[in-house]
C-alpha atoms as a PDB file:
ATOM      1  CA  UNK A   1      60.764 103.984   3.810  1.00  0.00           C
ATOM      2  CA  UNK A   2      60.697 107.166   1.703  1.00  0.00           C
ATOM      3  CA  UNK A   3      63.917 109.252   2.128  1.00  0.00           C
ATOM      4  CA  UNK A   4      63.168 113.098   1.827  1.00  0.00           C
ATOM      5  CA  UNK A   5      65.359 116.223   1.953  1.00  0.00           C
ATOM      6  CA  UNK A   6      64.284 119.512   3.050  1.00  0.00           C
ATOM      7  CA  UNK A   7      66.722 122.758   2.799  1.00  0.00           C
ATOM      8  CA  UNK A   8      66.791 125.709   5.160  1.00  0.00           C
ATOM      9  CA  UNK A   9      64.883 122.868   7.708  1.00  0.00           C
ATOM     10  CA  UNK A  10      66.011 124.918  10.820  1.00  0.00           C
ATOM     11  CA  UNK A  11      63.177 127.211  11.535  1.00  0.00           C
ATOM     12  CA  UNK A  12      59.955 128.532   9.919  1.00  0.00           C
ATOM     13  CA  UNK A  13      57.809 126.661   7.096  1.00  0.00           C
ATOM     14  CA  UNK A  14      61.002 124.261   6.241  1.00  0.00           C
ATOM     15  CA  UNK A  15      60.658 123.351   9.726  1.00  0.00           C
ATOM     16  CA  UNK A  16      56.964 122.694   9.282  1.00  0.00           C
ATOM     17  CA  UNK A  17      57.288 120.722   6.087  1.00  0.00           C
ATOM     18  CA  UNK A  18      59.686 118.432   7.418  1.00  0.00           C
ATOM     19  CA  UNK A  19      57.706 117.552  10.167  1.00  0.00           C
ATOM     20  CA  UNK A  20      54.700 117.163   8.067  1.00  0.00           C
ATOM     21  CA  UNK A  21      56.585 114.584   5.374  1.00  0.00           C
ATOM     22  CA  UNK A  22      57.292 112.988   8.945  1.00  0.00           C
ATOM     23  CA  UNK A  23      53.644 112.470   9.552  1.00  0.00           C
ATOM     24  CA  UNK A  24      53.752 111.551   5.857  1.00  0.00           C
ATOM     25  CA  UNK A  25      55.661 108.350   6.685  1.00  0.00           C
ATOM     26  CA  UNK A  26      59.187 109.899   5.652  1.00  0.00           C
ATOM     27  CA  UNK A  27      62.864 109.611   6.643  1.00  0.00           C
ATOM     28  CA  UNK A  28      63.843 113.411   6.673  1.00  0.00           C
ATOM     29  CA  UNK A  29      67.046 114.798   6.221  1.00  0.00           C
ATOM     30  CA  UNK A  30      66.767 118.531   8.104  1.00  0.00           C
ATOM     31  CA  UNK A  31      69.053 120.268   6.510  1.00  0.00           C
ATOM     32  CA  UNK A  32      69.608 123.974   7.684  1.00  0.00           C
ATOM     33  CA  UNK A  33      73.276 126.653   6.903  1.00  0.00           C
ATOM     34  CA  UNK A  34      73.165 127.102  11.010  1.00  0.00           C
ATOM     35  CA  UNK A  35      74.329 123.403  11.975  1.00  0.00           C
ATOM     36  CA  UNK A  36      73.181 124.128  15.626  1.00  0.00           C
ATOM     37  CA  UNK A  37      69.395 124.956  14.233  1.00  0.00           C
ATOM     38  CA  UNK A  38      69.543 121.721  11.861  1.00  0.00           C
ATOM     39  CA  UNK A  39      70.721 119.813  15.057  1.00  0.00           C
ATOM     40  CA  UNK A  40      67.957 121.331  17.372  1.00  0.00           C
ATOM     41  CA  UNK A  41      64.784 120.477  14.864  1.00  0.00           C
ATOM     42  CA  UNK A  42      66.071 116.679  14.024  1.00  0.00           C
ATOM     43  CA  UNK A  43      65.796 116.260  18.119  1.00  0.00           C
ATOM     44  CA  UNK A  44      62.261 117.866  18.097  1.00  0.00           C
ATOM     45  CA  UNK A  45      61.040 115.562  15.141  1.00  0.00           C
ATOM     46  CA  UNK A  46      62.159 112.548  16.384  1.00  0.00           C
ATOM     47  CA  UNK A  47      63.965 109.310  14.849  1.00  0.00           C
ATOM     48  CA  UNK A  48      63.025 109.741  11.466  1.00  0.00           C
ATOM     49  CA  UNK A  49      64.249 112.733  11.534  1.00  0.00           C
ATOM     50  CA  UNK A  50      68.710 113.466  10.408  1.00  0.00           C
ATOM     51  CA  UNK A  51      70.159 116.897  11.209  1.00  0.00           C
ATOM     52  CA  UNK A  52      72.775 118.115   9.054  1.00  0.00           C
ATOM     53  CA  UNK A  53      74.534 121.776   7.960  1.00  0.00           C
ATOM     54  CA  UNK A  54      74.085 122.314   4.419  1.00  0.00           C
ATOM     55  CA  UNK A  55      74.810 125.666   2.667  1.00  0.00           C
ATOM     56  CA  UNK A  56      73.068 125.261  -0.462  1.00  0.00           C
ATOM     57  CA  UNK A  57      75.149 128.044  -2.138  1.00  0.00           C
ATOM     58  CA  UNK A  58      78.196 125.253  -1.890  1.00  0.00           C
ATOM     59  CA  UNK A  59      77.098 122.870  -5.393  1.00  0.00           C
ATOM     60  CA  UNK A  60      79.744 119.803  -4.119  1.00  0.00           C
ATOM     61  CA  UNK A  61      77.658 120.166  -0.465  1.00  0.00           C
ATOM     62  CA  UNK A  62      74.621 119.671  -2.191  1.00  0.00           C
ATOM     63  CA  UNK A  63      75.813 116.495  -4.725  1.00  0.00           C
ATOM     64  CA  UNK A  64      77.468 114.746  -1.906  1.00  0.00           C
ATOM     65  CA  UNK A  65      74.114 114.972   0.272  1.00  0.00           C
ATOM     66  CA  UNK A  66      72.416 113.392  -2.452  1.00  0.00           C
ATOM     67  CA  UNK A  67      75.089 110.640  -3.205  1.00  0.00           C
ATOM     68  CA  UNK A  68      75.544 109.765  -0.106  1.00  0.00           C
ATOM     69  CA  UNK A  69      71.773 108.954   0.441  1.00  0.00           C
ATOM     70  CA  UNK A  70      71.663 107.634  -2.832  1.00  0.00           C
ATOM     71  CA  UNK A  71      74.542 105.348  -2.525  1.00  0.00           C
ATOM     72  CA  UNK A  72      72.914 103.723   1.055  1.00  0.00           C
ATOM     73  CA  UNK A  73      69.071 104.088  -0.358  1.00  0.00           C
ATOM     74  CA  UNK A  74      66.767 106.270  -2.853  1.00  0.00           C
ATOM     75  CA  UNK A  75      66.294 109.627  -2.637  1.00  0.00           C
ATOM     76  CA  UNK A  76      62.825 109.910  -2.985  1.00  0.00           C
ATOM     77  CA  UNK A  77      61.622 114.234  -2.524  1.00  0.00           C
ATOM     78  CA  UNK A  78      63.926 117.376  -2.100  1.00  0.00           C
ATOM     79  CA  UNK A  79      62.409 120.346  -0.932  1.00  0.00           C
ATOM     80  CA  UNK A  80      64.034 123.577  -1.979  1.00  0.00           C
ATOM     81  CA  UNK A  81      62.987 125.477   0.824  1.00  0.00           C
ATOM     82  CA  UNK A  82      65.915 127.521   2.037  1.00  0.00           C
ATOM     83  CA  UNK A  83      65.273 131.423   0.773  1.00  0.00           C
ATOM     84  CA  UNK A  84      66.301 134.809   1.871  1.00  0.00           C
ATOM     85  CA  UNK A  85      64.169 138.338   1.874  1.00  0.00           C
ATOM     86  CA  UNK A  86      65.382 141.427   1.976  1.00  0.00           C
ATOM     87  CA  UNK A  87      62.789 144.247   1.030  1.00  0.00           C
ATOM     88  CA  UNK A  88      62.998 147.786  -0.799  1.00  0.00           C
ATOM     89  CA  UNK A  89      63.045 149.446  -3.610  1.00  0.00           C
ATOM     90  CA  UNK A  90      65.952 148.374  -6.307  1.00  0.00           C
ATOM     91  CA  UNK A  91      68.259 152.073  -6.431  1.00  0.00           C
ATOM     92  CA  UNK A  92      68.361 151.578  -2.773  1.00  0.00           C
ATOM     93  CA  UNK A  93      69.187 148.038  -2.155  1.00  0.00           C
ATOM     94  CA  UNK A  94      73.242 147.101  -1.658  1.00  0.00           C
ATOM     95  CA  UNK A  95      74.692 145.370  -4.118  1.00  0.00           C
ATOM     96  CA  UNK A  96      75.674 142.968  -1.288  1.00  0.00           C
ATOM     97  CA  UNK A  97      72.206 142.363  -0.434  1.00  0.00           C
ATOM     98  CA  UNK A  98      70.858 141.916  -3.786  1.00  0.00           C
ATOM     99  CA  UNK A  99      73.793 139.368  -4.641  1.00  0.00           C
ATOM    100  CA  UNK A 100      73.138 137.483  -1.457  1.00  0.00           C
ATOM    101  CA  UNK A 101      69.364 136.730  -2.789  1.00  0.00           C
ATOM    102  CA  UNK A 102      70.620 135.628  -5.964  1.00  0.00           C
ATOM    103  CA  UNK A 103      73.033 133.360  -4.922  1.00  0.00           C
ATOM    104  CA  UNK A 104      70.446 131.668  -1.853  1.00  0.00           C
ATOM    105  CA  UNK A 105      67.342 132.145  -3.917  1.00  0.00           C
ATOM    106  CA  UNK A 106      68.420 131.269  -7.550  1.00  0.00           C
ATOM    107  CA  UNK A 107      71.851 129.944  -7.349  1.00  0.00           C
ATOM    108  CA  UNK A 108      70.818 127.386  -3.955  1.00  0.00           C
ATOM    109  CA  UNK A 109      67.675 126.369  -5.495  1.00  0.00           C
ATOM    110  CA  UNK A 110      69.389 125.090  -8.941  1.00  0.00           C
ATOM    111  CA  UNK A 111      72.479 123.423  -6.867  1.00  0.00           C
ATOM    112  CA  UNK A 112      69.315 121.470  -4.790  1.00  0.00           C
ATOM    113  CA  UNK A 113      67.396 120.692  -7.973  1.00  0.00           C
ATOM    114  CA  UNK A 114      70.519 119.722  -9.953  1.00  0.00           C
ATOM    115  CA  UNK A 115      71.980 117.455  -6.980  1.00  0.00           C
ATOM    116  CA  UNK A 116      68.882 115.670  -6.222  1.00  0.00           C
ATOM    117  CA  UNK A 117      68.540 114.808 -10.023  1.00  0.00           C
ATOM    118  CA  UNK A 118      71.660 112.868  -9.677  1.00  0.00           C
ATOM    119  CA  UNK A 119      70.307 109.993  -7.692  1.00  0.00           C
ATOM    120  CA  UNK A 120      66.767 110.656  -9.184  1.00  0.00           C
ATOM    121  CA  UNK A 121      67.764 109.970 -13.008  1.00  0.00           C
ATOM    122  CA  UNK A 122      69.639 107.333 -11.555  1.00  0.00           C
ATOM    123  CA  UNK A 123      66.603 105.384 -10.411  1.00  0.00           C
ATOM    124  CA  UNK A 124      64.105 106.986 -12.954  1.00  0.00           C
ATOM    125  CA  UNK A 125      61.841 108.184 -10.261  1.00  0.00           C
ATOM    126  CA  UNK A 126      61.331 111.164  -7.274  1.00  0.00           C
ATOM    127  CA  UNK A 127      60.403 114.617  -6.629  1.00  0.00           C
ATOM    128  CA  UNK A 128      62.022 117.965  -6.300  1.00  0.00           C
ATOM    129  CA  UNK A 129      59.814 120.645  -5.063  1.00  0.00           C
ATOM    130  CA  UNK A 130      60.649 123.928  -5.032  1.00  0.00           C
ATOM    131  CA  UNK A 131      58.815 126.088  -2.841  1.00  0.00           C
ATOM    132  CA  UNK A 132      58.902 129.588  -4.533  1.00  0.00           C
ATOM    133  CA  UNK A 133      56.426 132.269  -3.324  1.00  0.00           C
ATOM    134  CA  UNK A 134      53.532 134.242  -5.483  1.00  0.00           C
ATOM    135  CA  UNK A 135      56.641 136.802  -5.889  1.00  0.00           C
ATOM    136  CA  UNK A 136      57.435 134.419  -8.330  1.00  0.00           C
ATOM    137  CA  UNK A 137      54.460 135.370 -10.717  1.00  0.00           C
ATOM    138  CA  UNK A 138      53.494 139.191 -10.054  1.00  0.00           C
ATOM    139  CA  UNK A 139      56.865 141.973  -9.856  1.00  0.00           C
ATOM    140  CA  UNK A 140      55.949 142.797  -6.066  1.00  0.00           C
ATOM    141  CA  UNK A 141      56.507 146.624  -5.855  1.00  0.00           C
ATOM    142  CA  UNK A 142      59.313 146.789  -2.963  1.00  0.00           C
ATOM    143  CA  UNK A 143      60.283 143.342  -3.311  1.00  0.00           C
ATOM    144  CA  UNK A 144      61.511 143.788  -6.406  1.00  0.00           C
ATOM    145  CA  UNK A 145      64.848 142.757  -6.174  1.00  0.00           C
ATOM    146  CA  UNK A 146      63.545 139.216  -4.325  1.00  0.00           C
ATOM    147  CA  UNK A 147      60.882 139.172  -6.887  1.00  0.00           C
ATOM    148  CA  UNK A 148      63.090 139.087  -9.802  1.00  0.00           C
ATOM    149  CA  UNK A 149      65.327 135.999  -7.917  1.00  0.00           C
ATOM    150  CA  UNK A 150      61.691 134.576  -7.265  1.00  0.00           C
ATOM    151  CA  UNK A 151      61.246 135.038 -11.415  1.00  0.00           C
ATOM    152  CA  UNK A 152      63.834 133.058 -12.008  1.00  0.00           C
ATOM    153  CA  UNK A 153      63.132 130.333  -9.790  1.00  0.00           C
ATOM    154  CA  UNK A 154      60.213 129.866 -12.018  1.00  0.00           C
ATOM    155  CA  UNK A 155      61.601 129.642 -14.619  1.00  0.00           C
ATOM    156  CA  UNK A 156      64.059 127.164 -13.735  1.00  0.00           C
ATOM    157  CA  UNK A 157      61.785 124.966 -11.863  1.00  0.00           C
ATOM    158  CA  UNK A 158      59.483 124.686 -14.891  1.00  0.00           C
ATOM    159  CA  UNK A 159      61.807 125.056 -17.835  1.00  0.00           C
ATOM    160  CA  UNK A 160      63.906 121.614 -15.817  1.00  0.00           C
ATOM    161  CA  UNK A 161      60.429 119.934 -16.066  1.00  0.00           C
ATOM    162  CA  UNK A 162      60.141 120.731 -19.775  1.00  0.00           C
ATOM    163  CA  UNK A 163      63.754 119.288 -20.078  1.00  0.00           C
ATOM    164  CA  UNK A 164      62.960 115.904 -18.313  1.00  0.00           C
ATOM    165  CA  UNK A 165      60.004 115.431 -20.172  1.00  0.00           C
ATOM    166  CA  UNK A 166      61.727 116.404 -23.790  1.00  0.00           C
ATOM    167  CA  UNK A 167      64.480 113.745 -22.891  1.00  0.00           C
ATOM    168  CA  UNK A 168      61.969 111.194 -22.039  1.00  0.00           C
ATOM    169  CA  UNK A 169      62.259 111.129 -18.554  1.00  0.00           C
ATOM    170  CA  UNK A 170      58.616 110.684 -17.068  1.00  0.00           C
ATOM    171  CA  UNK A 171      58.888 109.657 -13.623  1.00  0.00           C
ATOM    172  CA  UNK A 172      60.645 112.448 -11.910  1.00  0.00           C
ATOM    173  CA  UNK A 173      58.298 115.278 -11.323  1.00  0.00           C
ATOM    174  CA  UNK A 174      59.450 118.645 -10.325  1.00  0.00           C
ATOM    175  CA  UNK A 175      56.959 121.673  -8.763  1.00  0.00           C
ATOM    176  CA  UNK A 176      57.066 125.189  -7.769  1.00  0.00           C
ATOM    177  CA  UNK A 177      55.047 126.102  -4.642  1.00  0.00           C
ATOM    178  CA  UNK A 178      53.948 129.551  -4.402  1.00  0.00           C
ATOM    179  CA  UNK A 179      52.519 130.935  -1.572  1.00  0.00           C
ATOM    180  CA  UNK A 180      51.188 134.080  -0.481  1.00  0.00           C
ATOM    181  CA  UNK A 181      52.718 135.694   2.637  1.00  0.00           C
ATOM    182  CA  UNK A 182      53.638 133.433   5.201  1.00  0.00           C
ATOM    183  CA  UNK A 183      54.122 134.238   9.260  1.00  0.00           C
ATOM    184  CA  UNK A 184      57.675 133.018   9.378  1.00  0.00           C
ATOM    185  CA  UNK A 185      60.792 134.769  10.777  1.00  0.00           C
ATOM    186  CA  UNK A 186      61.064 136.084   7.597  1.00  0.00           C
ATOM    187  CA  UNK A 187      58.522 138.445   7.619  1.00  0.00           C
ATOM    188  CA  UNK A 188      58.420 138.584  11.746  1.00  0.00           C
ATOM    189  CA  UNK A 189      60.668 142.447  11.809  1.00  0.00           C
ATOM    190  CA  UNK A 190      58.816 143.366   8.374  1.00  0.00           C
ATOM    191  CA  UNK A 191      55.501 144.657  10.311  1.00  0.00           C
ATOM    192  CA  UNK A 192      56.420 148.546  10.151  1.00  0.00           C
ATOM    193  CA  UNK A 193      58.210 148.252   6.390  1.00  0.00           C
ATOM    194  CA  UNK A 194      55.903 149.900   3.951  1.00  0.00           C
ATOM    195  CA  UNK A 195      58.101 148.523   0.939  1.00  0.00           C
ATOM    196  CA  UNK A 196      57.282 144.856   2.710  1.00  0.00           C
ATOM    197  CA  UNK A 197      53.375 145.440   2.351  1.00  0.00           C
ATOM    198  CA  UNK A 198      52.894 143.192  -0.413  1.00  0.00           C
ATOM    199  CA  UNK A 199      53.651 140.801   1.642  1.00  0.00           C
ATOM    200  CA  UNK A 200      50.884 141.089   3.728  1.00  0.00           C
ATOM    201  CA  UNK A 201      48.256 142.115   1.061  1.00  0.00           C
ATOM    202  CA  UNK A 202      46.381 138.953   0.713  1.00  0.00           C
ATOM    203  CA  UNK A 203      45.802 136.522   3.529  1.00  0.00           C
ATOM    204  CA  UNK A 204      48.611 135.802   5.863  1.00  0.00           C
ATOM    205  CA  UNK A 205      49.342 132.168   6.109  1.00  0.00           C
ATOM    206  CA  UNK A 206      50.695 130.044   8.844  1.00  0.00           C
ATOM    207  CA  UNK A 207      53.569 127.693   8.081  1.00  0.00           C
ATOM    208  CA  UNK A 208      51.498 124.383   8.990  1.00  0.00           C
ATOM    209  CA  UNK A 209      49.081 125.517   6.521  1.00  0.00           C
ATOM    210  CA  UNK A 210      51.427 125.725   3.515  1.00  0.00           C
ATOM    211  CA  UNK A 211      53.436 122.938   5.052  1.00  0.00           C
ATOM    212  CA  UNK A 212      49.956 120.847   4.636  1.00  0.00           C
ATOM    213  CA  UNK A 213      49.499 122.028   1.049  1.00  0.00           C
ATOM    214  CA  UNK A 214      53.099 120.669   0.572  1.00  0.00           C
ATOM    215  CA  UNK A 215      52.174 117.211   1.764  1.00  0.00           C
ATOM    216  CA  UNK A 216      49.310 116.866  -0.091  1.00  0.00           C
ATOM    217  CA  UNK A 217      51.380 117.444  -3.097  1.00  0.00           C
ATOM    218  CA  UNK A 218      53.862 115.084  -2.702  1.00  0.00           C
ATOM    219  CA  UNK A 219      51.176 112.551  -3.213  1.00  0.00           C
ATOM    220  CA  UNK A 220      49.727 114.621  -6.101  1.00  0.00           C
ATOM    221  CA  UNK A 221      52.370 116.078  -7.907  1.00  0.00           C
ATOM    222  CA  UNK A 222      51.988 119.008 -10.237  1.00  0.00           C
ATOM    223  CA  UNK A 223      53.962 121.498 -12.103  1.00  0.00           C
ATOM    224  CA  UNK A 224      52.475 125.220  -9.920  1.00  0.00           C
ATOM    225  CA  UNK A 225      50.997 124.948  -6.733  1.00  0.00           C
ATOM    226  CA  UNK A 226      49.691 128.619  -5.580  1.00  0.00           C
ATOM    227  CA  UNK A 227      48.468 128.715  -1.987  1.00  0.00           C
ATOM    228  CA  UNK A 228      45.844 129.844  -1.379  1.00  0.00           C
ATOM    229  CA  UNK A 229      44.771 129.128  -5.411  1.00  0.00           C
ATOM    230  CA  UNK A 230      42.141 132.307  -5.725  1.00  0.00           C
ATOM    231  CA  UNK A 231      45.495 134.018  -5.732  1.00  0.00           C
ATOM    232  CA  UNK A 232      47.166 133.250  -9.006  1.00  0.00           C
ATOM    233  CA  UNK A 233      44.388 134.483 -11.330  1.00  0.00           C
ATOM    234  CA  UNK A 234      44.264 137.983  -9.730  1.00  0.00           C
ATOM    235  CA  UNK A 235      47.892 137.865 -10.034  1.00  0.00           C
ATOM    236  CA  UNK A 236      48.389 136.689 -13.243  1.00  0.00           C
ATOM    237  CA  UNK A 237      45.946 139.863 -14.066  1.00  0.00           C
ATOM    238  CA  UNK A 238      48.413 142.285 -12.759  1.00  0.00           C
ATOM    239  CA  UNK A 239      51.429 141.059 -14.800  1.00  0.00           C
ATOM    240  CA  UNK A 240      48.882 140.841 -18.676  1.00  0.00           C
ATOM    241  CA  UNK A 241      47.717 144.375 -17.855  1.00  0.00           C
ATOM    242  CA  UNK A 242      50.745 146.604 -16.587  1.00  0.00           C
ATOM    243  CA  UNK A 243      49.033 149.828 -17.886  1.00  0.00           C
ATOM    244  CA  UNK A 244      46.129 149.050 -15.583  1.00  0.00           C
ATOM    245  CA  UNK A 245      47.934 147.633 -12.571  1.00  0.00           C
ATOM    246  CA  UNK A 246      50.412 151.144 -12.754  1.00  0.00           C
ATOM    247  CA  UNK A 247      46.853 152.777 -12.525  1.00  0.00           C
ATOM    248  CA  UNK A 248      45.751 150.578  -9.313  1.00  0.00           C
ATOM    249  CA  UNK A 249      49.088 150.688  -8.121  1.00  0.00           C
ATOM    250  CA  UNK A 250      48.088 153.292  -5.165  1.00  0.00           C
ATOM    251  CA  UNK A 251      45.065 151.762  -4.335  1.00  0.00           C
ATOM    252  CA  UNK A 252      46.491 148.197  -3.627  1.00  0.00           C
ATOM    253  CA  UNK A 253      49.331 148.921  -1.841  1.00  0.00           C
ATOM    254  CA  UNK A 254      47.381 151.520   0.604  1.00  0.00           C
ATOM    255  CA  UNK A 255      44.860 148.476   1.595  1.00  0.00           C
ATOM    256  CA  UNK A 256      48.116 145.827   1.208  1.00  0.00           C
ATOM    257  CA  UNK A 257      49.620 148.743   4.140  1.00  0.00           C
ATOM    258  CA  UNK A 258      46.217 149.225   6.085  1.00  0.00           C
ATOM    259  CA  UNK A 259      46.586 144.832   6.134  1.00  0.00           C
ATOM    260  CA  UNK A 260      49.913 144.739   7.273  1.00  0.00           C
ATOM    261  CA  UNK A 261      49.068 147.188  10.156  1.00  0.00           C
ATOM    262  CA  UNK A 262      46.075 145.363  10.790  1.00  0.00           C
ATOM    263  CA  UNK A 263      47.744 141.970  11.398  1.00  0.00           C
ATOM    264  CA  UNK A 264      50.707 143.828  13.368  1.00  0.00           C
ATOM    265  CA  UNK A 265      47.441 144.456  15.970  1.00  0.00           C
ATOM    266  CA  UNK A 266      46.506 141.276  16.052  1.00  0.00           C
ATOM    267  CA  UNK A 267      49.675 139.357  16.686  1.00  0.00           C
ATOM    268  CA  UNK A 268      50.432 142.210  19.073  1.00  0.00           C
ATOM    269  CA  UNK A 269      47.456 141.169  21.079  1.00  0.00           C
ATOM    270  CA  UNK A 270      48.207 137.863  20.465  1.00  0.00           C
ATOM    271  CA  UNK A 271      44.761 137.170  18.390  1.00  0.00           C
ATOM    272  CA  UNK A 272      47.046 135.654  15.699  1.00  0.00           C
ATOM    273  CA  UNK A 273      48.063 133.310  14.430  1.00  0.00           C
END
């Protein structure tokens, strides 16, 4: 059986994904910094399912993880999933609060990706996806401090893949997931923050959705997944033509607020999700 790891497990879309790699026909190790949450999901999934604390800011917590399941099988997929958001604009934002994104966002993901290549190299074969966000290709005005972690992220995920492949490694594949806004208790008190619009300024996804979309690559690896895909292009736009986007600027983020209120309405109501 296929062994699988998925970080910040205890709630929300890392929640979802591990239940969907269940489905999937993998042995899951929920992995979560609240031990109690981590605990609570592994019950809920079932017997293929391992709870287990993991901060992923701790880089021995994360190489013994992957030892250990190394050592007793193969480590086949680990999901970098575990992520923290804090919204607003940059000369307002703590230096606390900005450090605490780097060190979950940037800092967690490369412990996860570096650990799971351990046992990985080892057996010249697995999978380390890294699920990013689209904040991770366009500088979201008033996310731009989680933005610029999200940057990074990129970078690392893709410039690891360029490394593996330069050193002739060709069976480990590594893959950045970005998707748009997703309803998760991250973004569940962000319905009256203006500087969180962006957020909500495409289509607001579910967790089982992306989780899906997560699956299906683990069967069909590739280096960028962007959920939903019509995304990335108009994107992509906004970061090759600044001048133009600073232009725009007002327009999108009065419909990305006039969105944001309209889905507070709905889920209000209870119309969504």
């Amino acid at each position: 059986m296929r062994t699988a790891v998925v970080t910040g497990a205890g709630s929300g879309l890392g929640r979802a994904i591990a239940a969907e790699l269940i489905e999937r026909g993998y042995r899951v190790h929920v992995t979560d910094v609240d031990a109690g949450a981590a605990d609570r999901v592994s019950a809920e999934l079932g017997s293929e399912a391992r709870g287990s604390a993991l901060d992923i800011r701790d880089e021995a917590a994360c190489r013994g993880l992957a030892e250990s399941i190394g050592r007793t099988g193969s480590l086949d997929l680990w999901v970098n999933n575990a992520g923290v958001f804090f919204s607003g604009v940059p000369w307002e934002q703590s230096a606390e609060r900005r450090q605490t994104m780097l060190d979950v966002n940037v800092t967690g993901l490369m412990n996860g990706t570096i650990a799971a290549l351990g046992p990985m190299r080892a057996a010249g074969r697995g999978h380390v996806v890294n699920v990013v966000s689209l904040a991770g290709i366009v500088a979201a005005p008033g996310e731009v401090a989680y933005s610029a972690t999200k940057h990074a992220a990129m970078a690392f995920t893709l410039g690891t893949l360029f490394d593996l492949r330069r050193s002739g490694i060709k069976g480990i594949e590594l893959s950045a997931v970005c998707p748009d806004g997703i309803w998760t208790p991250m973004l569940e008190d962000k319905l009256d923050d203006p500087d969180a619009a962006p957020s909500f300024s495409g289509r607001l996804l579910t967790a089982g959705e992306v989780a899906k979309e997560v699956g299906r690559l683990t069967e069909r690896p590739r280096p960028i997944l962007i959920v939903p895909r019509w995304r990335g292009p108009f994107l992509r736009f906004v970061d090759l033509f600044p001048r133009i986007s600073l232009r725009l600027l007002p327009l999108v983020m009065r419909d990305a607020r006039r969105k944001q209120r309209r889905y507070k309405k709905l889920i209000e109501a209870g119309k969504w999700p």
